[in-house]
Protein backbone atom coordinates (compact mmCIF):
# COMPACT_ATOMS: atom_id res chain seq x y z
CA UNK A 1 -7.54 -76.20 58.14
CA UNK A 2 -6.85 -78.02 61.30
CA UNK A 3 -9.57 -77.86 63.86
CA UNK A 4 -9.25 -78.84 67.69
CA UNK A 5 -10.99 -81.84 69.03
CA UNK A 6 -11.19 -83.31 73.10
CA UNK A 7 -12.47 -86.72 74.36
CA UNK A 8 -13.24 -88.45 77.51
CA UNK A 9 -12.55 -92.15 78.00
CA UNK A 10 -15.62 -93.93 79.32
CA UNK A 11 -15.80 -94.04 82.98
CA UNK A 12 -13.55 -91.47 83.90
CA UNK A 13 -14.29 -87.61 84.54
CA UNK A 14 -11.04 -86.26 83.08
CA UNK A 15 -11.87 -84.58 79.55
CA UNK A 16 -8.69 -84.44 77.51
CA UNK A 17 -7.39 -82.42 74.72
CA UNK A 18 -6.80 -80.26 72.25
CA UNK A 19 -6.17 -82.57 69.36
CA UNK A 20 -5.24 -80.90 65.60
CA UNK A 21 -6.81 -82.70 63.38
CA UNK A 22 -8.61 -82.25 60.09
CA UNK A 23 -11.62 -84.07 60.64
CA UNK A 24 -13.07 -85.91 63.84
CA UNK A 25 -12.17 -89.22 61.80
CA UNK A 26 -8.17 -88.11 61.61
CA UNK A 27 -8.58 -87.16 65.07
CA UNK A 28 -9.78 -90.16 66.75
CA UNK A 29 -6.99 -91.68 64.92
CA UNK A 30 -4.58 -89.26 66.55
CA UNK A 31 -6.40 -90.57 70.17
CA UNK A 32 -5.55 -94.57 68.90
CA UNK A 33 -1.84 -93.28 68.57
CA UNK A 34 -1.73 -91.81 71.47
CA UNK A 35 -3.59 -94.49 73.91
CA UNK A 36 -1.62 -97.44 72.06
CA UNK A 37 -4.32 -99.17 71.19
CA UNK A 38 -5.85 -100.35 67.55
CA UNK A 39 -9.36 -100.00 68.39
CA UNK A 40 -10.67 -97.10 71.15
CA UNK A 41 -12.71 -97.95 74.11
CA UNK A 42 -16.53 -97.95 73.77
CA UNK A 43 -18.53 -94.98 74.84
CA UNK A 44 -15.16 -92.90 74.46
CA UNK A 45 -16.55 -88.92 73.48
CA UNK A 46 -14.85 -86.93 70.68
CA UNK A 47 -15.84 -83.39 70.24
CA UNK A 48 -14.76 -79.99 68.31
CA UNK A 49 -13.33 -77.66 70.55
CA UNK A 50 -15.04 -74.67 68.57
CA UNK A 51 -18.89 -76.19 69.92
CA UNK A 52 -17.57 -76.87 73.76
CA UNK A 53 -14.31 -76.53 75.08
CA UNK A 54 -12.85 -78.77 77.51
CA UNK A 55 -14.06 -78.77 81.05
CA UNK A 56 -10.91 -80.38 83.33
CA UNK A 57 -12.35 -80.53 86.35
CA UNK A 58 -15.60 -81.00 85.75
CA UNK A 59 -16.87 -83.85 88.00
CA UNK A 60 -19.94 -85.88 87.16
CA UNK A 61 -22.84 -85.62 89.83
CA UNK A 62 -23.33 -89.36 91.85
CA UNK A 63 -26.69 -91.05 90.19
């Protein structure tokens, strides 16, 4: 059964999403398709959508 995943590229605040995927594995797959690349960006976030669901506007706090 096909569960719903979102990630957030490193650096940015947007959190994007849903993804149906099997597994996180098939689903960051699905993300590599999607952005073009072969290899995702380090310190991208993949989650299931059934632990947190996506926040869109959430901005980070300045450190």
């Amino acid at each position: 059964m096909a569960k719903s995943f979102g990630y957030k590229l490193p650096g940015y605040f947007m959190e994007y999403g849903p993804i149906q995927a099997e597994s996180e594995d098939l689903a960051r797959a699905e993300i590599r398709r999607r952005l073009g690349v072969r290899r995702l960006p380090w310190g991208l976030q993949v989650w299931d959508l059934a632990n947190r669901p996506l926040a869109r506007w959430k901005v980070d706090q300045a450190s």
